[in-house]
C-alpha atoms as a PDB file:
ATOM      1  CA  UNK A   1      69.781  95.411 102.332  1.00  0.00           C
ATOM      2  CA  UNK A   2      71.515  98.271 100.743  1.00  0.00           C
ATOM      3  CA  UNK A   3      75.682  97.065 101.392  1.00  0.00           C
ATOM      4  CA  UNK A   4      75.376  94.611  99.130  1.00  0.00           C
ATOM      5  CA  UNK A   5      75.561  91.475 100.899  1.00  0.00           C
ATOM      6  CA  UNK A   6      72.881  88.969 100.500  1.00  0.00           C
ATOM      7  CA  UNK A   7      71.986  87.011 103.493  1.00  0.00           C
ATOM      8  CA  UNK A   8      69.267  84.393 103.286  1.00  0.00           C
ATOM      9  CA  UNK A   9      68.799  80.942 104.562  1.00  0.00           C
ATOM     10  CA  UNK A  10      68.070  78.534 101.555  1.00  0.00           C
ATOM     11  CA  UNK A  11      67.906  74.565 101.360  1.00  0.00           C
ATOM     12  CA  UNK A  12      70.774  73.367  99.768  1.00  0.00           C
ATOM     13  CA  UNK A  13      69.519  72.857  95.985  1.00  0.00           C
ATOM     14  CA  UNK A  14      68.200  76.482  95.701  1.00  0.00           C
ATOM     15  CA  UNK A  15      71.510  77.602  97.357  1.00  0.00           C
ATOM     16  CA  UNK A  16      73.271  75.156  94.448  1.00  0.00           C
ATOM     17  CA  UNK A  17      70.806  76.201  91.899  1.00  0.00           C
ATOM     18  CA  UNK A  18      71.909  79.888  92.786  1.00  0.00           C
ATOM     19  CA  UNK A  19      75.247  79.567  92.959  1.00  0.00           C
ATOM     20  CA  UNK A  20      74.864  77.658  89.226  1.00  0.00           C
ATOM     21  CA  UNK A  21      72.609  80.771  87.714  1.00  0.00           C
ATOM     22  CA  UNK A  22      75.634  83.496  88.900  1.00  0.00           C
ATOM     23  CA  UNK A  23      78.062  81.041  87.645  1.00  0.00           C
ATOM     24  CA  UNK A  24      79.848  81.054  90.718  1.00  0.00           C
ATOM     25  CA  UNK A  25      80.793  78.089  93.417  1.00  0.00           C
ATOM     26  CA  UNK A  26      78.976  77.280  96.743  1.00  0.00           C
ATOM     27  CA  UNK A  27      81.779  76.521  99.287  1.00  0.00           C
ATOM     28  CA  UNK A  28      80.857  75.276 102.728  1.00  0.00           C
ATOM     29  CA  UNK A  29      82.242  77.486 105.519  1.00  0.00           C
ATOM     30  CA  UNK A  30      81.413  76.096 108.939  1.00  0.00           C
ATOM     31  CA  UNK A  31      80.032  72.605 108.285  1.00  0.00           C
ATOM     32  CA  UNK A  32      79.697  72.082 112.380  1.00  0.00           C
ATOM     33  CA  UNK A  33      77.000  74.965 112.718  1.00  0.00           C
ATOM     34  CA  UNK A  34      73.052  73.994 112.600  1.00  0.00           C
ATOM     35  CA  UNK A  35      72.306  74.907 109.521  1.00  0.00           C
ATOM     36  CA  UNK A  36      76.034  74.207 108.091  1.00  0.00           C
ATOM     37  CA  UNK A  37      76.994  78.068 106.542  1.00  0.00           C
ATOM     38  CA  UNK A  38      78.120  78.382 102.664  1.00  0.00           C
ATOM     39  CA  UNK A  39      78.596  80.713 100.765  1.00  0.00           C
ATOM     40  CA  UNK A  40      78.245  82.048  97.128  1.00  0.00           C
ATOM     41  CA  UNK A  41      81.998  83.078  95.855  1.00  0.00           C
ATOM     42  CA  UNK A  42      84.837  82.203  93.131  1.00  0.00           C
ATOM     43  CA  UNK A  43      86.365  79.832  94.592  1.00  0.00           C
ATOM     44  CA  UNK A  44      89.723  79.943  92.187  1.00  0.00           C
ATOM     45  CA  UNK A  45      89.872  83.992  93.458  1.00  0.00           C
ATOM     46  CA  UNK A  46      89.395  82.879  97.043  1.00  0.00           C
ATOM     47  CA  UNK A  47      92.387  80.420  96.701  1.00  0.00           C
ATOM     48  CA  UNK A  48      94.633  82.850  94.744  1.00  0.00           C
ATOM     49  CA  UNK A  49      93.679  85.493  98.041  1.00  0.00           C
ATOM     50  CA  UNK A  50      94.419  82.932 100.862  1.00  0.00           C
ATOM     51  CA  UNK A  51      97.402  82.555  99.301  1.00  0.00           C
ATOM     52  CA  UNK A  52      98.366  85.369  99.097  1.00  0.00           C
ATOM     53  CA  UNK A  53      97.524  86.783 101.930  1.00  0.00           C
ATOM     54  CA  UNK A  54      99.401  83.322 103.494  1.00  0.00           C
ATOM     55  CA  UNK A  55     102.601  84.518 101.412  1.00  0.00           C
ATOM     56  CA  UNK A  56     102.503  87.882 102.858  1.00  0.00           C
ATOM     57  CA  UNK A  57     102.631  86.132 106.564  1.00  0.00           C
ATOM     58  CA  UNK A  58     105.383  84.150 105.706  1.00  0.00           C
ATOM     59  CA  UNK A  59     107.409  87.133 104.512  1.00  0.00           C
ATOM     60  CA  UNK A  60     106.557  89.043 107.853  1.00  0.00           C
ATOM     61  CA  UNK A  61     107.746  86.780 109.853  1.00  0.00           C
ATOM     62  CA  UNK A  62     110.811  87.216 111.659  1.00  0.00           C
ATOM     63  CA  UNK A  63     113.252  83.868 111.353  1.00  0.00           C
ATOM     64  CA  UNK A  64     115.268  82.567 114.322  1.00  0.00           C
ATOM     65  CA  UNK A  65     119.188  82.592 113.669  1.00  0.00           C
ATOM     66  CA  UNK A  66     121.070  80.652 116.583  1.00  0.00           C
ATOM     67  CA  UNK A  67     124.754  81.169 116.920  1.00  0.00           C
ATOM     68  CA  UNK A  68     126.258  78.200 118.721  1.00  0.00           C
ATOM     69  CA  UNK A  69     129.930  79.074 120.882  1.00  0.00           C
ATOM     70  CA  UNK A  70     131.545  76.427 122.408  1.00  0.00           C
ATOM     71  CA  UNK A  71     133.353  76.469 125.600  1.00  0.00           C
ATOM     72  CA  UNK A  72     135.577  73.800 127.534  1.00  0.00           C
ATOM     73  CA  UNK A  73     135.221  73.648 131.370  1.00  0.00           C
ATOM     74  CA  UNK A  74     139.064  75.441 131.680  1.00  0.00           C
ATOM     75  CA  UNK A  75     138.466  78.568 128.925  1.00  0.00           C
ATOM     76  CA  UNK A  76     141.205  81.247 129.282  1.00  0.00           C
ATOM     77  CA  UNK A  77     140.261  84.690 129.823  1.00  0.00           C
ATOM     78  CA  UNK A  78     141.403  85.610 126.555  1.00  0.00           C
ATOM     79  CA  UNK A  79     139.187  83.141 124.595  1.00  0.00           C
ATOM     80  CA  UNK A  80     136.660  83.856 126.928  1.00  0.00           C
ATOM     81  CA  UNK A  81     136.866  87.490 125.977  1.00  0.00           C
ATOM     82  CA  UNK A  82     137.448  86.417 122.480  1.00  0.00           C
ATOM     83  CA  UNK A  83     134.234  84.366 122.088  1.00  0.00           C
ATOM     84  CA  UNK A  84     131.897  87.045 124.609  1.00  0.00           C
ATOM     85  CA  UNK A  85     132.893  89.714 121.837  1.00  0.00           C
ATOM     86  CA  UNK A  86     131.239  87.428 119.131  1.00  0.00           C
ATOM     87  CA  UNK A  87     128.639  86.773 121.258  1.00  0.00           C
ATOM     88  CA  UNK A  88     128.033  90.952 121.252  1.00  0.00           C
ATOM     89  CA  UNK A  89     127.819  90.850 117.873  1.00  0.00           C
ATOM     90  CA  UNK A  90     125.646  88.072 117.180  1.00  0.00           C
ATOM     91  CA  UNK A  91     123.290  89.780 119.479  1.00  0.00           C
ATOM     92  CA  UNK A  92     123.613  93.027 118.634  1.00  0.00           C
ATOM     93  CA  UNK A  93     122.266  91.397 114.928  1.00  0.00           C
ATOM     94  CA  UNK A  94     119.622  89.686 116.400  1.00  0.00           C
ATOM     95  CA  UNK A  95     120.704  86.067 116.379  1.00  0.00           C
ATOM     96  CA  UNK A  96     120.176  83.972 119.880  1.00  0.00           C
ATOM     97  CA  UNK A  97     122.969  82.914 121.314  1.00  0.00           C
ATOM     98  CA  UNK A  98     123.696  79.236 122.694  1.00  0.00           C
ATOM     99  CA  UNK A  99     126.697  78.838 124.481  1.00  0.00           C
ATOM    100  CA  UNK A 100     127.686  75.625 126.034  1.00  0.00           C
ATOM    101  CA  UNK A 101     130.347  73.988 127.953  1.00  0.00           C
ATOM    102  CA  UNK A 102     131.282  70.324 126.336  1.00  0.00           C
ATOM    103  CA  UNK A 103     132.838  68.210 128.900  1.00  0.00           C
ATOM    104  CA  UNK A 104     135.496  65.457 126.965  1.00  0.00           C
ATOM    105  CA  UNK A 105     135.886  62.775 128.890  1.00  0.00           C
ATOM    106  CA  UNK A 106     136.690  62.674 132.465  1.00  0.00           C
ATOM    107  CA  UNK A 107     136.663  66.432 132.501  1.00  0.00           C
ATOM    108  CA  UNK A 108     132.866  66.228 133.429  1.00  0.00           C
ATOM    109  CA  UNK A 109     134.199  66.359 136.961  1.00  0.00           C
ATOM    110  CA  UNK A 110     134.471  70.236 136.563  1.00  0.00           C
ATOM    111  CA  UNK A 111     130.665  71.014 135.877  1.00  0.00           C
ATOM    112  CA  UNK A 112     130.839  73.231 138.833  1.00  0.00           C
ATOM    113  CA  UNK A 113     133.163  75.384 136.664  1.00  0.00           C
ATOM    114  CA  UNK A 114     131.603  75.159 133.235  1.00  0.00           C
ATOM    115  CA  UNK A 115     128.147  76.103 135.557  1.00  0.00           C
ATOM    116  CA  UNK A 116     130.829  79.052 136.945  1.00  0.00           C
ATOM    117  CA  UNK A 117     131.897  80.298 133.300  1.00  0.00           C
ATOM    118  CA  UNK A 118     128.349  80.141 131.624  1.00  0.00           C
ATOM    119  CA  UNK A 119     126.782  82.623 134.474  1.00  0.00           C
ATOM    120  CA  UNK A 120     129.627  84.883 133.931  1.00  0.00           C
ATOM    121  CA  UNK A 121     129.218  84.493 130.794  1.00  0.00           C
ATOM    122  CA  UNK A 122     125.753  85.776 131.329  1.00  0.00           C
ATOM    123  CA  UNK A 123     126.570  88.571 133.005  1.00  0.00           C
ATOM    124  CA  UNK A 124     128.979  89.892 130.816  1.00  0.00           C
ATOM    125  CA  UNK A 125     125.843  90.107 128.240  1.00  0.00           C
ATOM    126  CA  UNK A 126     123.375  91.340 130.440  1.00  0.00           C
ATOM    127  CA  UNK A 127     123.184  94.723 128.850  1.00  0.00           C
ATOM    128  CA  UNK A 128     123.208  92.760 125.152  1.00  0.00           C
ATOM    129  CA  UNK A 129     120.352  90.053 126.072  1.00  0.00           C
ATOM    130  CA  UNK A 130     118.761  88.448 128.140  1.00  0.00           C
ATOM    131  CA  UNK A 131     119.028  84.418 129.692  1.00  0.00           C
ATOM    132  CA  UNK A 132     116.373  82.793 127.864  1.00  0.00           C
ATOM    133  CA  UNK A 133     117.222  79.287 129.668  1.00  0.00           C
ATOM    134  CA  UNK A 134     119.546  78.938 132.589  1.00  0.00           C
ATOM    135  CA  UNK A 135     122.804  76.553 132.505  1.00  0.00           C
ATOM    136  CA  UNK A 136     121.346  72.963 131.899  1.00  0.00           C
ATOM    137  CA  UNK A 137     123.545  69.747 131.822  1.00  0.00           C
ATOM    138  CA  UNK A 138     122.139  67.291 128.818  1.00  0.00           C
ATOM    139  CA  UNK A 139     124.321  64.343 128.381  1.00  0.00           C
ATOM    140  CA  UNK A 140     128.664  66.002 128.144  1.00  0.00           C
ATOM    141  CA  UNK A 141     127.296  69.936 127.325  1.00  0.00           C
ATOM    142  CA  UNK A 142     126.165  72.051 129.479  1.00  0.00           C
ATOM    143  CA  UNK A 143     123.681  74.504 127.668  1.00  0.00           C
ATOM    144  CA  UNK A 144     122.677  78.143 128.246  1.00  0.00           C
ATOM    145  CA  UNK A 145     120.513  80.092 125.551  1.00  0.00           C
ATOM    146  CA  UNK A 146     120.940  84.076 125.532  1.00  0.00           C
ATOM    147  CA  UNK A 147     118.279  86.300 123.552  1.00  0.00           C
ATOM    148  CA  UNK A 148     118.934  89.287 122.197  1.00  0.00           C
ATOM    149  CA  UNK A 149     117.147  92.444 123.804  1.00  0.00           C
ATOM    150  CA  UNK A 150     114.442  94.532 121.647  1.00  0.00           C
ATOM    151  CA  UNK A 151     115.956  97.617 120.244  1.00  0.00           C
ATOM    152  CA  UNK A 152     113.630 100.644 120.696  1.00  0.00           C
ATOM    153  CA  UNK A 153     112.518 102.190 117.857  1.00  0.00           C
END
Protein backbone atom coordinates (compact mmCIF):
# COMPACT_ATOMS: atom_id res chain seq x y z
CA UNK A 1 0.00 0.00 0.00
CA UNK A 2 1.58 3.16 -1.13
CA UNK A 3 -0.43 5.99 1.56
CA UNK A 4 1.29 4.81 4.18
CA UNK A 5 -1.05 3.11 6.34
CA UNK A 6 -0.42 -0.38 7.36
CA UNK A 7 -3.37 -2.57 7.67
CA UNK A 8 -2.94 -6.18 8.71
CA UNK A 9 -4.69 -8.51 10.99
CA UNK A 10 -2.14 -9.92 13.61
CA UNK A 11 -2.70 -12.05 16.93
CA UNK A 12 -2.24 -9.99 19.71
CA UNK A 13 1.57 -10.77 20.75
CA UNK A 14 2.92 -10.01 17.21
CA UNK A 15 0.66 -6.87 17.24
CA UNK A 16 2.42 -6.20 20.98
CA UNK A 17 5.71 -7.39 19.79
CA UNK A 18 5.30 -4.71 16.92
CA UNK A 19 4.14 -2.06 18.64
CA UNK A 20 7.38 -2.82 21.22
CA UNK A 21 10.04 -2.93 18.07
CA UNK A 22 8.63 0.85 16.78
CA UNK A 23 8.64 1.85 20.31
CA UNK A 24 5.26 2.92 20.15
CA UNK A 25 1.87 1.83 22.22
CA UNK A 26 -0.91 -0.61 21.06
CA UNK A 27 -4.23 1.02 22.16
CA UNK A 28 -7.45 -0.89 21.72
CA UNK A 29 -10.02 1.00 19.63
CA UNK A 30 -13.28 -0.90 19.36
CA UNK A 31 -12.97 -3.75 21.87
CA UNK A 32 -16.83 -4.90 20.89
CA UNK A 33 -15.83 -5.77 17.15
CA UNK A 34 -14.81 -9.60 16.23
CA UNK A 35 -11.52 -9.32 16.09
CA UNK A 36 -11.36 -6.31 18.79
CA UNK A 37 -9.41 -3.30 16.47
CA UNK A 38 -6.01 -1.63 17.91
CA UNK A 39 -3.90 0.24 16.76
CA UNK A 40 -0.12 1.14 16.61
CA UNK A 41 0.23 5.04 17.83
CA UNK A 42 1.83 7.40 20.68
CA UNK A 43 -0.44 7.28 22.90
CA UNK A 44 0.91 10.53 25.06
CA UNK A 45 0.47 12.53 21.34
CA UNK A 46 -2.98 11.04 20.95
CA UNK A 47 -3.98 12.38 24.46
CA UNK A 48 -2.29 15.81 24.04
CA UNK A 49 -4.60 15.86 20.37
CA UNK A 50 -7.96 14.78 21.98
CA UNK A 51 -7.40 17.35 24.12
CA UNK A 52 -6.92 19.63 22.26
CA UNK A 53 -9.07 19.22 19.81
CA UNK A 54 -11.75 18.83 23.07
CA UNK A 55 -10.45 22.45 24.15
CA UNK A 56 -11.11 23.87 20.84
CA UNK A 57 -14.98 22.56 21.22
CA UNK A 58 -15.33 24.01 24.38
CA UNK A 59 -14.18 27.42 23.16
CA UNK A 60 -16.70 27.18 20.14
CA UNK A 61 -19.36 26.75 21.95
CA UNK A 62 -21.83 29.31 22.40
CA UNK A 63 -22.88 29.73 26.40
CA UNK A 64 -26.50 30.35 27.47
CA UNK A 65 -26.97 33.78 29.42
CA UNK A 66 -30.62 33.97 30.98
CA UNK A 67 -31.86 37.31 32.10
CA UNK A 68 -34.56 36.82 34.71
CA UNK A 69 -37.44 40.07 34.95
CA UNK A 70 -39.85 39.87 37.42
CA UNK A 71 -43.34 40.97 37.21
CA UNK A 72 -46.31 41.22 39.84
CA UNK A 73 -49.85 40.29 38.62
CA UNK A 74 -50.85 44.41 38.75
CA UNK A 75 -47.48 45.90 36.72
CA UNK A 76 -48.05 49.53 35.59
CA UNK A 77 -47.61 50.40 32.11
CA UNK A 78 -44.67 52.31 32.87
CA UNK A 79 -42.70 49.46 34.55
CA UNK A 80 -44.05 47.34 32.09
CA UNK A 81 -42.49 49.50 29.44
CA UNK A 82 -39.58 49.95 31.68
CA UNK A 83 -38.72 46.24 32.08
CA UNK A 84 -39.91 45.25 28.00
CA UNK A 85 -37.05 47.86 27.07
CA UNK A 86 -34.50 45.68 29.08
CA UNK A 87 -35.91 42.83 27.80
CA UNK A 88 -34.90 44.45 24.03
CA UNK A 89 -31.69 44.70 25.07
CA UNK A 90 -30.98 41.54 26.64
CA UNK A 91 -32.15 40.08 23.43
CA UNK A 92 -30.80 42.13 21.12
CA UNK A 93 -27.26 40.69 23.03
CA UNK A 94 -28.25 37.36 22.82
CA UNK A 95 -29.25 36.45 26.34
CA UNK A 96 -32.81 34.43 26.78
CA UNK A 97 -35.14 36.05 28.47
CA UNK A 98 -37.37 34.60 31.45
CA UNK A 99 -39.97 36.68 32.58
CA UNK A 100 -42.34 35.67 35.24
CA UNK A 101 -45.21 36.82 37.21
CA UNK A 102 -44.68 35.98 41.20
CA UNK A 103 -47.94 35.85 42.88
CA UNK A 104 -47.41 36.99 46.98
CA UNK A 105 -49.86 35.68 48.80
CA UNK A 106 -53.46 35.79 48.14
CA UNK A 107 -52.74 37.68 44.97
CA UNK A 108 -52.59 34.22 43.14
CA UNK A 109 -56.26 34.90 42.54
CA UNK A 110 -55.19 37.16 39.53
CA UNK A 111 -53.33 34.43 37.39
CA UNK A 112 -55.72 35.28 34.69
CA UNK A 113 -53.90 38.66 34.60
CA UNK A 114 -50.29 37.71 35.15
CA UNK A 115 -51.32 34.92 32.09
CA UNK A 116 -52.79 38.50 30.39
CA UNK A 117 -49.41 40.57 30.96
CA UNK A 118 -46.88 37.72 30.02
CA UNK A 119 -48.63 37.24 26.35
CA UNK A 120 -48.46 40.88 25.90
CA UNK A 121 -45.48 40.79 27.02
CA UNK A 122 -44.76 38.42 24.22
CA UNK A 123 -46.01 40.29 21.73
CA UNK A 124 -44.36 43.33 22.38
CA UNK A 125 -41.03 41.15 21.59
CA UNK A 126 -42.16 39.36 18.77
CA UNK A 127 -39.94 41.15 16.34
CA UNK A 128 -36.86 40.71 19.14
CA UNK A 129 -37.47 36.77 19.84
CA UNK A 130 -39.29 34.31 19.83
CA UNK A 131 -41.62 32.26 22.85
CA UNK A 132 -39.48 29.44 23.58
CA UNK A 133 -42.11 28.12 26.34
CA UNK A 134 -45.57 29.49 26.77
CA UNK A 135 -46.87 31.06 30.26
CA UNK A 136 -46.61 28.08 32.80
CA UNK A 137 -47.79 28.33 36.51
CA UNK A 138 -45.06 26.32 38.87
CA UNK A 139 -45.84 26.73 42.45
CA UNK A 140 -46.50 31.30 43.09
CA UNK A 141 -44.57 32.26 39.43
CA UNK A 142 -45.86 32.06 36.48
CA UNK A 143 -42.98 31.46 33.87
CA UNK A 144 -42.52 32.37 30.19
CA UNK A 145 -39.00 31.92 28.42
CA UNK A 146 -38.31 34.31 25.28
CA UNK A 147 -35.27 33.47 22.84
CA UNK A 148 -33.58 35.74 21.05
CA UNK A 149 -33.97 35.59 17.10
CA UNK A 150 -30.78 34.67 14.81
CA UNK A 151 -29.27 37.73 13.34
CA UNK A 152 -28.44 37.23 9.61
CA UNK A 153 -25.16 37.48 8.70
Amino acid sequence: MGDGIESEVLDISAAIKLAEEKGLDLVEISPNADPPVCKIIDYKKFLYEHKRKQKEIKAKASKVIIKEIRFGPQTDDHDFNFKLNHAKKFLADGAKVKAYVFFKGRSIVFKEQGEVLLLKFATELEEYGKVESLPQLEGKKMIMLVSPKKNKK
